[in-house]
Protein backbone atom coordinates (compact mmCIF):
# COMPACT_ATOMS: atom_id res chain seq x y z
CA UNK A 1 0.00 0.00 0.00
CA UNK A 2 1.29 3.48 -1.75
CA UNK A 3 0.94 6.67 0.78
CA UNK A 4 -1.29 7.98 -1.87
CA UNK A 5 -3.59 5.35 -1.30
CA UNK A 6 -3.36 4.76 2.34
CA UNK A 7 -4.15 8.61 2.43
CA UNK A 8 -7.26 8.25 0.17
CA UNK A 9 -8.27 4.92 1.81
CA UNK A 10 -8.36 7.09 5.33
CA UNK A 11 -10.04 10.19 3.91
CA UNK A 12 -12.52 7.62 2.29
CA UNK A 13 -13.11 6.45 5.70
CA UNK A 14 -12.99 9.29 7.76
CA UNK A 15 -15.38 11.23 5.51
CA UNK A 16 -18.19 8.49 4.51
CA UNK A 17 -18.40 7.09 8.25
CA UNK A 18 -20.42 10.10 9.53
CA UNK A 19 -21.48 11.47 6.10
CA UNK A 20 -24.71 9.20 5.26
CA UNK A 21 -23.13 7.68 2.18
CA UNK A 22 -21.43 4.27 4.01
CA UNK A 23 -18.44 3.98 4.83
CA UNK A 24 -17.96 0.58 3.98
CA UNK A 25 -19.04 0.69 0.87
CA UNK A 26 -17.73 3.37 -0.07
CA UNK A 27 -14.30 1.26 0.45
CA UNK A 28 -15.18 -1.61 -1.27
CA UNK A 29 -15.90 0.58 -4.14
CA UNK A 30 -12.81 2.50 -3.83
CA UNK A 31 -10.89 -1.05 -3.92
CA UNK A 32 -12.82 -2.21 -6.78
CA UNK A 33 -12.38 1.38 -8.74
CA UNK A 34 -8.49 1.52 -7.97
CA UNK A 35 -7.80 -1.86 -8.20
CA UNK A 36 -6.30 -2.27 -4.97
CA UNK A 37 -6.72 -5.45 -3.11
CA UNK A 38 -7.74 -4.91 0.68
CA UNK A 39 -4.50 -3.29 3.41
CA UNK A 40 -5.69 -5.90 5.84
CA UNK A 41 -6.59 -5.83 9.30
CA UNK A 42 -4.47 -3.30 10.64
CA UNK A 43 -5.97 -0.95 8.84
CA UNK A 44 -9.37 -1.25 9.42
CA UNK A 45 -8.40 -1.40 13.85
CA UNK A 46 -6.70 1.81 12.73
CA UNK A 47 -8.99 4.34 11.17
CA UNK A 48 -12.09 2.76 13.49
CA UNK A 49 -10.18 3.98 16.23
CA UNK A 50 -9.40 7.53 14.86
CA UNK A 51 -13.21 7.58 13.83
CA UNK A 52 -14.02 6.90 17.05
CA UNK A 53 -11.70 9.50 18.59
CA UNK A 54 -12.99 12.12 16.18
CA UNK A 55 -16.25 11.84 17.85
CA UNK A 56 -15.28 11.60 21.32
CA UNK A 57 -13.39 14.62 20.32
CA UNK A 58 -16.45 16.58 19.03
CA UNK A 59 -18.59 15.64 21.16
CA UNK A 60 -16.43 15.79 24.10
CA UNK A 61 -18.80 18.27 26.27
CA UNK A 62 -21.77 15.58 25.64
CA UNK A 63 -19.24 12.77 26.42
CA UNK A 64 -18.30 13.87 29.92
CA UNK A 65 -21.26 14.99 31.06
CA UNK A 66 -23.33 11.62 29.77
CA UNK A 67 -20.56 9.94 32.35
CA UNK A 68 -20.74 12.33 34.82
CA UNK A 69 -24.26 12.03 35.25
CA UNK A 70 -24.42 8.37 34.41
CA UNK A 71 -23.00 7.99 37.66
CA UNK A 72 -24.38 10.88 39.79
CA UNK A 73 -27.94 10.61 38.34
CA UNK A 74 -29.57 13.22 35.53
CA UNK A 75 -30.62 13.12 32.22
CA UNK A 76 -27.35 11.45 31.10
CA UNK A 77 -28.50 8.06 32.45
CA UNK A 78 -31.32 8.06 30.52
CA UNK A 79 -29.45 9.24 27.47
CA UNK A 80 -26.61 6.59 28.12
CA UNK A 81 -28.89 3.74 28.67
CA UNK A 82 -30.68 4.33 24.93
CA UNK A 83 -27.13 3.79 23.70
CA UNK A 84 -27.00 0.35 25.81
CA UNK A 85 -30.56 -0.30 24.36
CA UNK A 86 -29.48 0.83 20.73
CA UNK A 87 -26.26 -1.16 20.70
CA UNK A 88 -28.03 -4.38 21.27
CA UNK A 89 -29.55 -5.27 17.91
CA UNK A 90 -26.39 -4.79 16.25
CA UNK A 91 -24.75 -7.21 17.99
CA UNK A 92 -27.54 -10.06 17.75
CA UNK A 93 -27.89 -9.82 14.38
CA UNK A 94 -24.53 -10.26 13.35
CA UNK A 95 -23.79 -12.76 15.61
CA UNK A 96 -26.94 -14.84 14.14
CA UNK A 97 -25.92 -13.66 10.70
CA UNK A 98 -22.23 -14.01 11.06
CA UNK A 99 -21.53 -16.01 7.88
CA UNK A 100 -23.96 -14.44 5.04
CA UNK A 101 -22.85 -10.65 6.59
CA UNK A 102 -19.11 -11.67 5.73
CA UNK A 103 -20.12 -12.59 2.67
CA UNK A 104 -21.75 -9.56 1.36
CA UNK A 105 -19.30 -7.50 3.36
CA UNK A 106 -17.29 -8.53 0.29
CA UNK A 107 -19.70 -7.91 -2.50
CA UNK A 108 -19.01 -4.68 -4.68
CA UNK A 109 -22.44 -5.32 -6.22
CA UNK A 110 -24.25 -5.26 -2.36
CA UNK A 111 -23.02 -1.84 -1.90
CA UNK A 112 -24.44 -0.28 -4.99
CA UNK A 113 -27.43 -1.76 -4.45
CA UNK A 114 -27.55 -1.02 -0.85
CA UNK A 115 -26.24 2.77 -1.50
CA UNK A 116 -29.62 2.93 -3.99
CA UNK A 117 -31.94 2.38 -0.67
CA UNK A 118 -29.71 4.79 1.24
CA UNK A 119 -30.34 7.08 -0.95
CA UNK A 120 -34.48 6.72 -1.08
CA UNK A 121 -34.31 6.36 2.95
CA UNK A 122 -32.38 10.00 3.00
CA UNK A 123 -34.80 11.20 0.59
CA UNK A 124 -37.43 10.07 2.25
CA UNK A 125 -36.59 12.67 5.38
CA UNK A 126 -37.46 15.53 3.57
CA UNK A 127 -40.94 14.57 4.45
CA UNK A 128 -40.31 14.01 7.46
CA UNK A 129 -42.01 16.05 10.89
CA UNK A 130 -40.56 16.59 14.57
CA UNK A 131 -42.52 18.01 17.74
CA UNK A 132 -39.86 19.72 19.72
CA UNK A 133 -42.02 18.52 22.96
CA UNK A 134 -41.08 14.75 21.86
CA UNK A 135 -39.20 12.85 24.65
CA UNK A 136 -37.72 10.07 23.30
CA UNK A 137 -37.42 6.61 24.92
CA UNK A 138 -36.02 3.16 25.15
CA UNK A 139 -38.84 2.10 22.42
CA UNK A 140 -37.08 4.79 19.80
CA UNK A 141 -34.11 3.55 20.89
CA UNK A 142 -34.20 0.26 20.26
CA UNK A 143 -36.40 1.35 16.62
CA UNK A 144 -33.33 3.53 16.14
CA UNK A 145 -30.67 0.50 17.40
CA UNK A 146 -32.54 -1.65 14.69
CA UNK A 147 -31.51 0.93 11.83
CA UNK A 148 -28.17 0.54 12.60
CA UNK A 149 -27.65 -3.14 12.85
CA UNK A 150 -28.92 -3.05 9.28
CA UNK A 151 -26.32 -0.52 8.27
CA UNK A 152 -24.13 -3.76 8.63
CA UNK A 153 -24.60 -3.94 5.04
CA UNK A 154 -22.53 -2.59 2.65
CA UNK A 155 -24.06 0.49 1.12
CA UNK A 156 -26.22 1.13 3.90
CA UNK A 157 -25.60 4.23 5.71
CA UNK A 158 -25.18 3.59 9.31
CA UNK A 159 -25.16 7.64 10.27
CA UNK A 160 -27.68 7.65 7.60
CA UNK A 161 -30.15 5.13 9.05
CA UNK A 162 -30.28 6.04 12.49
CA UNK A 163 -30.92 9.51 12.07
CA UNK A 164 -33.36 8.71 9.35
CA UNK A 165 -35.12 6.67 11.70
CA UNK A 166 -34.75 9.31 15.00
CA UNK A 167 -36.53 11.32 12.71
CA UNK A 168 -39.27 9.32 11.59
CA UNK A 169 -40.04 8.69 15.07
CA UNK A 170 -40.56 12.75 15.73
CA UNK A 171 -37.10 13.18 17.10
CA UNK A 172 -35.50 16.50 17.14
CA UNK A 173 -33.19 16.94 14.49
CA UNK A 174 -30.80 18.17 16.76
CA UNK A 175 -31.45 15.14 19.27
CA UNK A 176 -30.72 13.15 16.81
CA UNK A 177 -27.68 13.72 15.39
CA UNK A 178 -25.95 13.89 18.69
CA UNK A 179 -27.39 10.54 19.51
CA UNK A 180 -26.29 8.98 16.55
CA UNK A 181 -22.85 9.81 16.93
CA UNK A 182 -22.65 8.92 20.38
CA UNK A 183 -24.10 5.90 19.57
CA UNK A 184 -21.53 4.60 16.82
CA UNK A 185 -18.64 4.81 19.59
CA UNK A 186 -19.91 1.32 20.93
CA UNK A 187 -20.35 -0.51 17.34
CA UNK A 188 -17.09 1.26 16.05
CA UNK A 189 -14.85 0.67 19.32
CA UNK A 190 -16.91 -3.33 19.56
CA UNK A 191 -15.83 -3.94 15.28
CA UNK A 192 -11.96 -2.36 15.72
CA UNK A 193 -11.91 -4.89 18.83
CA UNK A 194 -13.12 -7.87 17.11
CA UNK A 195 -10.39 -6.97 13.77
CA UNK A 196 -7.81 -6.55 16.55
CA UNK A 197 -8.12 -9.71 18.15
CA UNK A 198 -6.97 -11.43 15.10
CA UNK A 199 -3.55 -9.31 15.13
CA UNK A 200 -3.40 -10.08 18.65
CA UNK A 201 -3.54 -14.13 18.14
CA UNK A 202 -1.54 -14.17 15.38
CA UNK A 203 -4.46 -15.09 12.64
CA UNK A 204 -3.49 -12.03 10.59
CA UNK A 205 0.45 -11.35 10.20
CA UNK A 206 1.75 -7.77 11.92
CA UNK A 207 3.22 -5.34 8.63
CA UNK A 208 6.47 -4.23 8.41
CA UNK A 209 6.11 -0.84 7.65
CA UNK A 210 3.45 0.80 10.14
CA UNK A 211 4.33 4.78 8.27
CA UNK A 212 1.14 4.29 5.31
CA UNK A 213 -1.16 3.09 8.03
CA UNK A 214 -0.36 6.00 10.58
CA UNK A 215 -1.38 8.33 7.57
CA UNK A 216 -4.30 6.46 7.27
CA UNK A 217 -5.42 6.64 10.58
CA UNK A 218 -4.30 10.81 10.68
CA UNK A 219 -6.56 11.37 7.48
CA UNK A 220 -9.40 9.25 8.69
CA UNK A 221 -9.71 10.93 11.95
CA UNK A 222 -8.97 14.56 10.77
CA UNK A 223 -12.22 14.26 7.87
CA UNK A 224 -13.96 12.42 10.48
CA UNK A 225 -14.02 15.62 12.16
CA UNK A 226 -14.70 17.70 9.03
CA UNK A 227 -17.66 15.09 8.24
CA UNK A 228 -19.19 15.19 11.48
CA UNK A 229 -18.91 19.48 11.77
CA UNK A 230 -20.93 19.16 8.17
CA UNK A 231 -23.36 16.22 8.79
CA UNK A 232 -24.74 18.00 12.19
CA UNK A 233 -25.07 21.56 10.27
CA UNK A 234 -27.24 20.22 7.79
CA UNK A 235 -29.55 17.87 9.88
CA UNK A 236 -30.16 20.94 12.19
CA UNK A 237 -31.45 22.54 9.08
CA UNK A 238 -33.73 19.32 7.88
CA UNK A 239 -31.49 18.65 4.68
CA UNK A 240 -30.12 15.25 5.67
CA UNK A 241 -32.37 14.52 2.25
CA UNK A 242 -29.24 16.43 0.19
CA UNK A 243 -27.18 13.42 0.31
CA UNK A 244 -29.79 11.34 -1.96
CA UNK A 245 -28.59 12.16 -4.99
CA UNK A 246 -25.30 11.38 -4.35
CA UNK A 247 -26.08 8.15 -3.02
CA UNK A 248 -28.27 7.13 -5.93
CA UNK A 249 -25.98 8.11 -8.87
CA UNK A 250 -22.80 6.50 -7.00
CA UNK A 251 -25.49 3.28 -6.71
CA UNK A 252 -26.81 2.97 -9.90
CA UNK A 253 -23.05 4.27 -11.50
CA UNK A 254 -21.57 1.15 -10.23
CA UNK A 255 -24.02 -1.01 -10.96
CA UNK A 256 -24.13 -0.11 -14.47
CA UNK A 257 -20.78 -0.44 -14.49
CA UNK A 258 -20.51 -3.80 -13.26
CA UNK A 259 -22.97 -4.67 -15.91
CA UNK A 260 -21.13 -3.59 -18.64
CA UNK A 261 -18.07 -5.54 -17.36
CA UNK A 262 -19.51 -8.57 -17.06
């Protein structure tokens, strides 16, 4: 792996993990485009983690005071509990699902295809209606948890998804945002831990040259950043439904493509 591409790979990363466009298939596609073959594990424990700091780091005021009153009592505990509630669904389905997940984890032609629902979901919002008065609870949650363990897909937006789905509910635009973020550390932090325990046993060999992976992991978590700041401007405003037409041409633009290669 070039610099130049472990810089694009992390950019890719960084930027499509909070943008609602998927991040992983927006790498699959990349590696399909550029003809690379996939960096490996290191990699992906590498820019999860700097995704994960970017939105401890932007979030940080909502971070410590969600612990702070986890333990003291307030509306943190409430708030931190949804993300226990949320997280669950992710992790049943893909332990039930394990094997066919893999599978189309590694399937260019599942991310177009998932990308083109993305895209009608995000559309979709621009119909959508809040009441500011709405107090969300562990039902929405665990609606909202359900979102994301289908963003396991490729193609599928999981930032995407679970705000779509806040704000189907009535949720807050606002609201919502910040909970989705907050609510990724778990399922990012959970998926670099799972990659990392092969490195750690030995299943997948350590690289010799760490320098394209630490750019990787710098670009990733510096667009992360840059995504995130954009993503919660434009939900505040209602215009998560700007990203459809993205999604939809990049969809339909690879599958037509893989038609006409095959």
């Amino acid at each position: 792996m070039s610099f130049f591409e472990a810089m694009l790979l992390g950019l890719v990363q960084g930027f499509t993990e909070f943008l609602p466009v998927s991040s992983s298939g927006h790498l699959l596609l990349t590696q399909e485009l550029m003809d690379v073959q996939s960096p490996g594990v290191l990699l992906e424990v590498l820019v999860h983690l700097a995704t994960a700091l970017s939105v401890m780091v932007y979030f940080r005021n909502d971070l410590i005071r969600t612990v702070r009153e986890f333990f003291t009592g307030g509306p943190g505990r409430h708030f931190a509990l949804r993300i226990v509630v949320a997280s669950v669904p992710a992790v049943v389905i893909y332990v039930a699902f394990k094997k066919p997940l893999d599978a189309a984890l590694e399937s260019p032609i599942v991310a177009a295809s998932c990308l083109c629902v993305t895209g009608g979901v995000l559309l979709a919002t621009r119909w959508a209606r809040y009441r500011e008065d709405r107090v969300p609870g562990y039902f929405n949650a665990l609606i909202v948890g359900f979102a994301q363990a289908v963003a396991i897909l490729p193609g599928i937006s999981r930032s995407g998804s679970t705000i779509a789905a806040a704000l189907f509910l009535g949720d807050d635009p606002d609201r919502a945002a910040r909970f989705s973020f907050l609510m990724s550390l778990p399922v990012i932090l959970g998926a670099g831990a799972l990659q990392g325990r092969k490195l750690l046993t030995g299943e997948e060999p350590m690289p010799a040259e760490w320098v394209p992976y630490a750019i990787a992991a710098a670009a990733a978590f510096v667009s992360g950043l840059g995504a995130i700041h954009i993503l919660v401007k434009l939900v505040s405003k209602g215009r998560l439904y700007l990203f459809a037409p993205y999604c939809l041409l990049v969809g339909v633009g690879f599958l037509a493509w893989f038609g006409i290669r095959a």
